[in-house]
C-alpha atoms as a PDB file:
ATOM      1  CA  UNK A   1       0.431   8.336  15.566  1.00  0.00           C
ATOM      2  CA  UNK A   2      -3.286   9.459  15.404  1.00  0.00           C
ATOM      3  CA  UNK A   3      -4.955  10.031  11.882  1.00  0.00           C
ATOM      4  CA  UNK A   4      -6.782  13.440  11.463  1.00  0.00           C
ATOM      5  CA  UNK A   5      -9.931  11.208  11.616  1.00  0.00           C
ATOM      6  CA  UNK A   6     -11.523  10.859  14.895  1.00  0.00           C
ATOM      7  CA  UNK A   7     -11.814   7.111  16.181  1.00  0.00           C
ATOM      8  CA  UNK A   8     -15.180   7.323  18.395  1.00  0.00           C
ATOM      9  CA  UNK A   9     -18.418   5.855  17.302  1.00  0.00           C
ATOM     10  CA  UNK A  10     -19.055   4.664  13.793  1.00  0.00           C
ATOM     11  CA  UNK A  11     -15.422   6.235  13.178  1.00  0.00           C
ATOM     12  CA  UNK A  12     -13.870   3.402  15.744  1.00  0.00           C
ATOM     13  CA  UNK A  13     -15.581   1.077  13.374  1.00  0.00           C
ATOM     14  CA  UNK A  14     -14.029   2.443  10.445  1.00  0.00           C
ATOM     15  CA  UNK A  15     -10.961   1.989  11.438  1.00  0.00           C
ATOM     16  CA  UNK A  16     -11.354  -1.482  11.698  1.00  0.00           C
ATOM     17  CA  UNK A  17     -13.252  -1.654   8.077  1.00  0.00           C
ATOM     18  CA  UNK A  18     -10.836   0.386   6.306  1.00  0.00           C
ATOM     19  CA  UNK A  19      -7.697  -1.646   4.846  1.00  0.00           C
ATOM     20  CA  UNK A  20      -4.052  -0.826   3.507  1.00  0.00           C
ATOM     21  CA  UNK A  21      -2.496  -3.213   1.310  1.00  0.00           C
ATOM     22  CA  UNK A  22       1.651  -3.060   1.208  1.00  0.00           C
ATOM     23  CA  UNK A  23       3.249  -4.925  -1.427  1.00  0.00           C
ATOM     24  CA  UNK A  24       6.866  -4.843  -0.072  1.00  0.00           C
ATOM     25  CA  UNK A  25       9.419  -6.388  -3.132  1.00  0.00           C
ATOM     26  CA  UNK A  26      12.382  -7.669  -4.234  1.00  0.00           C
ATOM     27  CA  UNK A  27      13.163  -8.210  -7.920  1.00  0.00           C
ATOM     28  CA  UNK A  28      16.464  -8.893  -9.531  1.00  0.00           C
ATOM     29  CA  UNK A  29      17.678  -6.034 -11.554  1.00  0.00           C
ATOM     30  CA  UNK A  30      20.692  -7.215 -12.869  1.00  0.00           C
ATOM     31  CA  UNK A  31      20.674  -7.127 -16.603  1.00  0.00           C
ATOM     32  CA  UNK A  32      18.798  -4.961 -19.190  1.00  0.00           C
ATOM     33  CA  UNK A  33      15.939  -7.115 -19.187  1.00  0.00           C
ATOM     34  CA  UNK A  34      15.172  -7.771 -15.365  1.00  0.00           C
ATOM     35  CA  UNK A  35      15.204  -3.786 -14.861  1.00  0.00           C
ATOM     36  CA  UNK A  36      12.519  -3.639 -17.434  1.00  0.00           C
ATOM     37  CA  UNK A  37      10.644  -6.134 -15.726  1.00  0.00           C
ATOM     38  CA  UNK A  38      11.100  -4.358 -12.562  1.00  0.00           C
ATOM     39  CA  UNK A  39      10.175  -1.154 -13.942  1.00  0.00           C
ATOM     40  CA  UNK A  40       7.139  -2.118 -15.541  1.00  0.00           C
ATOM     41  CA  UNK A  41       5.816  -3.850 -12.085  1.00  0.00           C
ATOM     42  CA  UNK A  42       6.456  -0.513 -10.739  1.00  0.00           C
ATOM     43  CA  UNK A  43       4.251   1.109 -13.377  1.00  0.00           C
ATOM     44  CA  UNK A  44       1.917  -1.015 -12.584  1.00  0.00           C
ATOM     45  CA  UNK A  45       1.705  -0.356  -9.027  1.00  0.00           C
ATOM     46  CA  UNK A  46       1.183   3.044  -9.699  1.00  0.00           C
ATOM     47  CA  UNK A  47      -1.438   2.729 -12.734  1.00  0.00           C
ATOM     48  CA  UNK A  48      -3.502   0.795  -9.565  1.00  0.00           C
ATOM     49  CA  UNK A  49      -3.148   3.710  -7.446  1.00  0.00           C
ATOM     50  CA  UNK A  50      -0.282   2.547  -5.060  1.00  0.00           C
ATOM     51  CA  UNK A  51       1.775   5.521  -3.862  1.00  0.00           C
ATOM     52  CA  UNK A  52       5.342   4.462  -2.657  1.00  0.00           C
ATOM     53  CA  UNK A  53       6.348   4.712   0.556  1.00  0.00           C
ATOM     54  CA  UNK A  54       9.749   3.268   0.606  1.00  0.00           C
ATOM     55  CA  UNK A  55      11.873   2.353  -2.342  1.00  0.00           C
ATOM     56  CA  UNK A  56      10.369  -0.907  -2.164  1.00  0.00           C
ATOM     57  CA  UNK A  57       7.268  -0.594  -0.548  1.00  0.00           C
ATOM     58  CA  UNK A  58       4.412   0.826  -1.961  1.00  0.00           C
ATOM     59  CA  UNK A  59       0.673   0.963   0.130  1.00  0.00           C
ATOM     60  CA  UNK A  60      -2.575   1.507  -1.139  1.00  0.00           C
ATOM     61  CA  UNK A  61      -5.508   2.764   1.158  1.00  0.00           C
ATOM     62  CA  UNK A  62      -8.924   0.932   0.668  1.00  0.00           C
ATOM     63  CA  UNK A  63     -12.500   1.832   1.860  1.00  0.00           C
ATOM     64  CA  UNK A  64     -13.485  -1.778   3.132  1.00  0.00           C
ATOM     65  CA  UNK A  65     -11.660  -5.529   2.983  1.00  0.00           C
ATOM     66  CA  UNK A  66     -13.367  -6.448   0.094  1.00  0.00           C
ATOM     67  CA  UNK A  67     -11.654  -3.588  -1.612  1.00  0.00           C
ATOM     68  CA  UNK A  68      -8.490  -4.275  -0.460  1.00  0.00           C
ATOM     69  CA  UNK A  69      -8.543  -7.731  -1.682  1.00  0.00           C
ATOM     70  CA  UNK A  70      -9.513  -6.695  -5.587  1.00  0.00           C
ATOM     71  CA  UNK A  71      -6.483  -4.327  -5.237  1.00  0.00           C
ATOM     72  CA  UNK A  72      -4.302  -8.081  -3.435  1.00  0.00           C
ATOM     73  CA  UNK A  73      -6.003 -10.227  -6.630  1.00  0.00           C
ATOM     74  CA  UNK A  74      -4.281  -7.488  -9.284  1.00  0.00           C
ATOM     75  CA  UNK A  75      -1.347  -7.214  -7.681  1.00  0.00           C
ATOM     76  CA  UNK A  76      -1.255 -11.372  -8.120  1.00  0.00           C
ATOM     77  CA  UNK A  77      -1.710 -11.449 -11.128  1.00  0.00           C
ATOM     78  CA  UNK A  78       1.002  -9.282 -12.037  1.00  0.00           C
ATOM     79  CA  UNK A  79       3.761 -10.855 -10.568  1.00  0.00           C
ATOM     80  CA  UNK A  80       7.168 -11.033 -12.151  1.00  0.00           C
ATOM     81  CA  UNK A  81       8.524 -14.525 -12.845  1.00  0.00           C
ATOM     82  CA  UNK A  82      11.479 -13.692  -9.873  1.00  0.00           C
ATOM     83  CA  UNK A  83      11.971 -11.860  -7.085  1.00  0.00           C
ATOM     84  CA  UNK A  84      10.481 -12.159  -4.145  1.00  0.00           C
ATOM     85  CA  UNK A  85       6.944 -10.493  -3.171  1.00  0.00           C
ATOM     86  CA  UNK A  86       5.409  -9.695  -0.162  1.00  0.00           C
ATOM     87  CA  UNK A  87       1.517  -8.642   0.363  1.00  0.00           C
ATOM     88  CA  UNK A  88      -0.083  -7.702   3.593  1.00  0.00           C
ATOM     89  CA  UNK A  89      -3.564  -6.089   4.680  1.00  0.00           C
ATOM     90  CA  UNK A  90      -3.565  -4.240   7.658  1.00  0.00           C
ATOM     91  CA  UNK A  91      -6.942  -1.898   9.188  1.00  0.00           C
ATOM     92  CA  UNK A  92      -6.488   1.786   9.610  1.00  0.00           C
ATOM     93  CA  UNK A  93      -6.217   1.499  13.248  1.00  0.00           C
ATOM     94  CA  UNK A  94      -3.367  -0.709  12.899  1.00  0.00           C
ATOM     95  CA  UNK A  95      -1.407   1.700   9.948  1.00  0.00           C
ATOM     96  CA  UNK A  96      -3.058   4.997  12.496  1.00  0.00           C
ATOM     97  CA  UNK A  97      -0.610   3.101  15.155  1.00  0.00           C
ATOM     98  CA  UNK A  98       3.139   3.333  13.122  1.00  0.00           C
ATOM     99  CA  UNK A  99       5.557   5.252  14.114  1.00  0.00           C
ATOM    100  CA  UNK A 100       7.167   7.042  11.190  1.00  0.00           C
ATOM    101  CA  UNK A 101      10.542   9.034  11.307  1.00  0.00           C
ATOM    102  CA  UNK A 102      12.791  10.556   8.256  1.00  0.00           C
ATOM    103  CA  UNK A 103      16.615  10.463   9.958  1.00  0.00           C
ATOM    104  CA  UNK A 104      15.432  10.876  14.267  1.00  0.00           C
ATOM    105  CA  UNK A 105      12.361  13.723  13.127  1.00  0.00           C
ATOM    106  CA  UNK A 106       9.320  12.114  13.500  1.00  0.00           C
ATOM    107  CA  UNK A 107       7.165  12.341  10.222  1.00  0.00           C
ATOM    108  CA  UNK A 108       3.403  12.688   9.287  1.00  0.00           C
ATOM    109  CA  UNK A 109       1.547   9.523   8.226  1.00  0.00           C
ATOM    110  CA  UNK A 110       1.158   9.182   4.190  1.00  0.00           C
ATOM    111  CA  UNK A 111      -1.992  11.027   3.405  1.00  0.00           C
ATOM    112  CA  UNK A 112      -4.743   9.307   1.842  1.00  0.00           C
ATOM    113  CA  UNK A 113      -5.162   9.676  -2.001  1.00  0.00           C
ATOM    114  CA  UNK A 114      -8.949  10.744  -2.727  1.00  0.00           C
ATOM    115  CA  UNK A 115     -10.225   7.911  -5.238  1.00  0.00           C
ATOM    116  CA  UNK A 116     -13.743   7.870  -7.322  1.00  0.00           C
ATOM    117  CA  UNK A 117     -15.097   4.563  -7.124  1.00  0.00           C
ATOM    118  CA  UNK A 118     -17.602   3.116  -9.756  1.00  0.00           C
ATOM    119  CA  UNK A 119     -19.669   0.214  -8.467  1.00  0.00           C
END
């Protein structure tokens, strides 16, 4: 699956600079208190500008690696006391490659949330 950008030139290189981060979890939501735990990580995710992309997935789109790994170091230092927590960075080619599908339909890439960043 092809992103609207084109991948020639400095674009090809972009691809390769530009990062997602997925943070992919499982936390325990058994009693009162663990669904409060969960729901505030989820909270979280979304104050740092993750959009979900499964029930348990949520990805974040990042202009460079450096970027991406500020966005990996929050995410760490949030974590719940259980459950288990998964991280990965992947390049824009990479996520450009996925094949997405809602039932057998074949479905359009997650678009990429416009963000102001102060340096």
């Amino acid at each position: 699956m092809k992103r609207s950008s084109s991948y020639g030139g400095e674009s090809a290189l972009n691809a390769y600079r530009i990062m997602w981060v997925f943070v992919m979890y499982d936390l325990p939501t058994e009693t009162k208190e663990e669904r409060k735990v969960a729901a505030k990580f989820r909270k979280r995710m979304l104050d740092y500008g993750f959009q979900m992309f499964q029930f348990s997935m949520y990805i974040r789109h990042s202009s460079s690696r450096d970027n991406a790994e500020v966005h990996v170091k929050r995410v760490k230092q949030m974590l719940p006391a259980k459950g288990n927590i998964g991280i990965m960075m992947i390049t824009d080619k990479q996520f450009g490659l996925m094949e997405i599908f809602r039932g057998k339909e074949r479905s359009a890439a997650p678009q990429t949330v416009q963000q102001l960043e102060m340096f």
